[in-house]
C-alpha atoms as a PDB file:
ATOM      1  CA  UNK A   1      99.600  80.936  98.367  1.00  0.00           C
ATOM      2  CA  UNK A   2     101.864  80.839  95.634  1.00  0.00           C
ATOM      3  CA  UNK A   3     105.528  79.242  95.137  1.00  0.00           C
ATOM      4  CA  UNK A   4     107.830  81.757  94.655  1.00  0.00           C
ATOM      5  CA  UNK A   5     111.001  79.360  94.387  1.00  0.00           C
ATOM      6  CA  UNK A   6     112.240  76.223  96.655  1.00  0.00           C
ATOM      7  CA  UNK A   7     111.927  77.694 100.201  1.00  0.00           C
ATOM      8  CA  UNK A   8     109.569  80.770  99.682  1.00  0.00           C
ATOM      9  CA  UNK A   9     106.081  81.190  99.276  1.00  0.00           C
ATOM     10  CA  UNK A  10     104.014  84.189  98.910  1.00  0.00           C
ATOM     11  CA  UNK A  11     100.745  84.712 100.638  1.00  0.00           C
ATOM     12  CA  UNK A  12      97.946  87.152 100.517  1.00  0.00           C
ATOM     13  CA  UNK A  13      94.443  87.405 101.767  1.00  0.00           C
ATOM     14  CA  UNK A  14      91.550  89.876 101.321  1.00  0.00           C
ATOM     15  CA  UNK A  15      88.533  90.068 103.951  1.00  0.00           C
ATOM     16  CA  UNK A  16      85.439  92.285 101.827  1.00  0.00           C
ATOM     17  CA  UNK A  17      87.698  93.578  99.121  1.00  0.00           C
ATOM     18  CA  UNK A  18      88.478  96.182 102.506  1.00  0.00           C
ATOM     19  CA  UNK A  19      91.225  94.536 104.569  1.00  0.00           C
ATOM     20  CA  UNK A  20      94.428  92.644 103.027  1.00  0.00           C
ATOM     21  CA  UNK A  21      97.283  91.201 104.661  1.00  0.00           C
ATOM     22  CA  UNK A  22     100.230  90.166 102.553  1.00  0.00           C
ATOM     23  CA  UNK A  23     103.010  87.258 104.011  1.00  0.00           C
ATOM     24  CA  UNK A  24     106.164  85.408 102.867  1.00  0.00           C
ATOM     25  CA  UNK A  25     106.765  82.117 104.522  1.00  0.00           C
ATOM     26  CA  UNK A  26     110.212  81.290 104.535  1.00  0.00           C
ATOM     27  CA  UNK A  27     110.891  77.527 104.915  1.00  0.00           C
ATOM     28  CA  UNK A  28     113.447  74.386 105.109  1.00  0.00           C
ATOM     29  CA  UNK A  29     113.588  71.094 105.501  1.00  0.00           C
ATOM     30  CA  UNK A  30     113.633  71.303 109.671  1.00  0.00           C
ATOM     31  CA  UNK A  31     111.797  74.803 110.367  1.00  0.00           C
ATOM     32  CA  UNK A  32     109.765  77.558 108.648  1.00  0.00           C
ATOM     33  CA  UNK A  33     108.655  81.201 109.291  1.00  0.00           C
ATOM     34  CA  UNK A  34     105.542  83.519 108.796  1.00  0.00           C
ATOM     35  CA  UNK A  35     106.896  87.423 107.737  1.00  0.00           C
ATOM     36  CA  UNK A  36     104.730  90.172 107.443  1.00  0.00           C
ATOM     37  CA  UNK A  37     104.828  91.592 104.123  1.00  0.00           C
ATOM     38  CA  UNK A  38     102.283  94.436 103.806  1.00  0.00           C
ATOM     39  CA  UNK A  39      98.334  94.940 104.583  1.00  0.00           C
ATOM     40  CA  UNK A  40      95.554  97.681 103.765  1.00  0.00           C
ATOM     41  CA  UNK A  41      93.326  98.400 105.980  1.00  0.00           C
ATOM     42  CA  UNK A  42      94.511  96.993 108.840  1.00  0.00           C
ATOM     43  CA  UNK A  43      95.946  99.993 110.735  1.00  0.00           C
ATOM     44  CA  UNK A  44      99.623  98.815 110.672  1.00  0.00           C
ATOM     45  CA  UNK A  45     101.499 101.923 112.050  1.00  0.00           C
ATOM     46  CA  UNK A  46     104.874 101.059 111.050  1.00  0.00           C
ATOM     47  CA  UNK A  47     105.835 100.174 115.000  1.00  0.00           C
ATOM     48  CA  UNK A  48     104.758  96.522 114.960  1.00  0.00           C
ATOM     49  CA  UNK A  49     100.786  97.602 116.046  1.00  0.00           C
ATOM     50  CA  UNK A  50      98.090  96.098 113.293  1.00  0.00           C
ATOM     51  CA  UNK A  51      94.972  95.152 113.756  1.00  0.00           C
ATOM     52  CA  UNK A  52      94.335  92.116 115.899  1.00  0.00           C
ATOM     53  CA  UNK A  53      92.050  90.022 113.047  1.00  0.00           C
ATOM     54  CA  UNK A  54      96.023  90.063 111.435  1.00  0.00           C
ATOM     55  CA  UNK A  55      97.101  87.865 114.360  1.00  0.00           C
ATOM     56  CA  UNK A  56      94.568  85.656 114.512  1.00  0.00           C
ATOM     57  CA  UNK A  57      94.638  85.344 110.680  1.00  0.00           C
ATOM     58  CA  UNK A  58      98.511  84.547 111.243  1.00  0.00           C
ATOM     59  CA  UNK A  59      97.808  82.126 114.141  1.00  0.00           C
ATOM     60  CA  UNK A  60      95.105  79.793 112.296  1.00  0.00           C
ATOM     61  CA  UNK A  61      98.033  79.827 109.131  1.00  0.00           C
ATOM     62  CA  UNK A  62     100.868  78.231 111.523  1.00  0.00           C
ATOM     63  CA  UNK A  63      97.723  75.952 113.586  1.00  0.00           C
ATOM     64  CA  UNK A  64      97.084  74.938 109.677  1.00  0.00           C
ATOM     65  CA  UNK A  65     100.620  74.398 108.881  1.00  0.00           C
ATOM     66  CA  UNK A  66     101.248  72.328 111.814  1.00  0.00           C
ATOM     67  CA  UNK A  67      98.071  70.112 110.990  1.00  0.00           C
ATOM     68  CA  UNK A  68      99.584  69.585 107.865  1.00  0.00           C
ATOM     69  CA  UNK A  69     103.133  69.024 108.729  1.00  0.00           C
ATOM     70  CA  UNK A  70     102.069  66.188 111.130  1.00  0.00           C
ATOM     71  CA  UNK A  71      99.874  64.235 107.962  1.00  0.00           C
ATOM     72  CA  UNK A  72     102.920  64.224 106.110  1.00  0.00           C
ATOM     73  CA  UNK A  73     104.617  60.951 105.938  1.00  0.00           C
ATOM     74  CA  UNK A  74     108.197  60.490 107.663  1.00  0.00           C
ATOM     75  CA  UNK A  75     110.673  59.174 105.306  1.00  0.00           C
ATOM     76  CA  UNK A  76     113.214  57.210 106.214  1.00  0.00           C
ATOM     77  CA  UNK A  77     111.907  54.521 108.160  1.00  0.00           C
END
């Protein structure tokens, strides 16, 4: 993962040095979002059909983010 600037970061991972998915996360204060970038080797057809070790790759990432956001103190109180 890497910062790209306030509200953006980049992510890419590579299974083997064979398969490689690519990912912006888009975020705010109150929400973010996961966008598919690019991949290799993952059979992405252009039509929204990729391999299904993409979705479970993309699944863990918001399960992590979630685990995460809930450590994170509140402020405020």
């Amino acid at each position: 993962m890497t910062e790209l600037e306030p509200g953006r970061i980049d992510g890419k991972i590579t299974v083997r040095n064979k398969h490689s998915a690519h990912i912006e996360i888009r975020y705010s204060a109150t929400q973010y979002s996961l966008h598919y970038v690019d991949s290799q080797g993952l059979d992405a057809d252009g039509s929204g059909k990729i391999h299904r070790n993409y979705n479970k790759w993309i699944t863990l990432l918001d399960q992590t983010i979630q685990v995460e956001l809930l450590r994170q103190p509140t402020t405020g109180q």
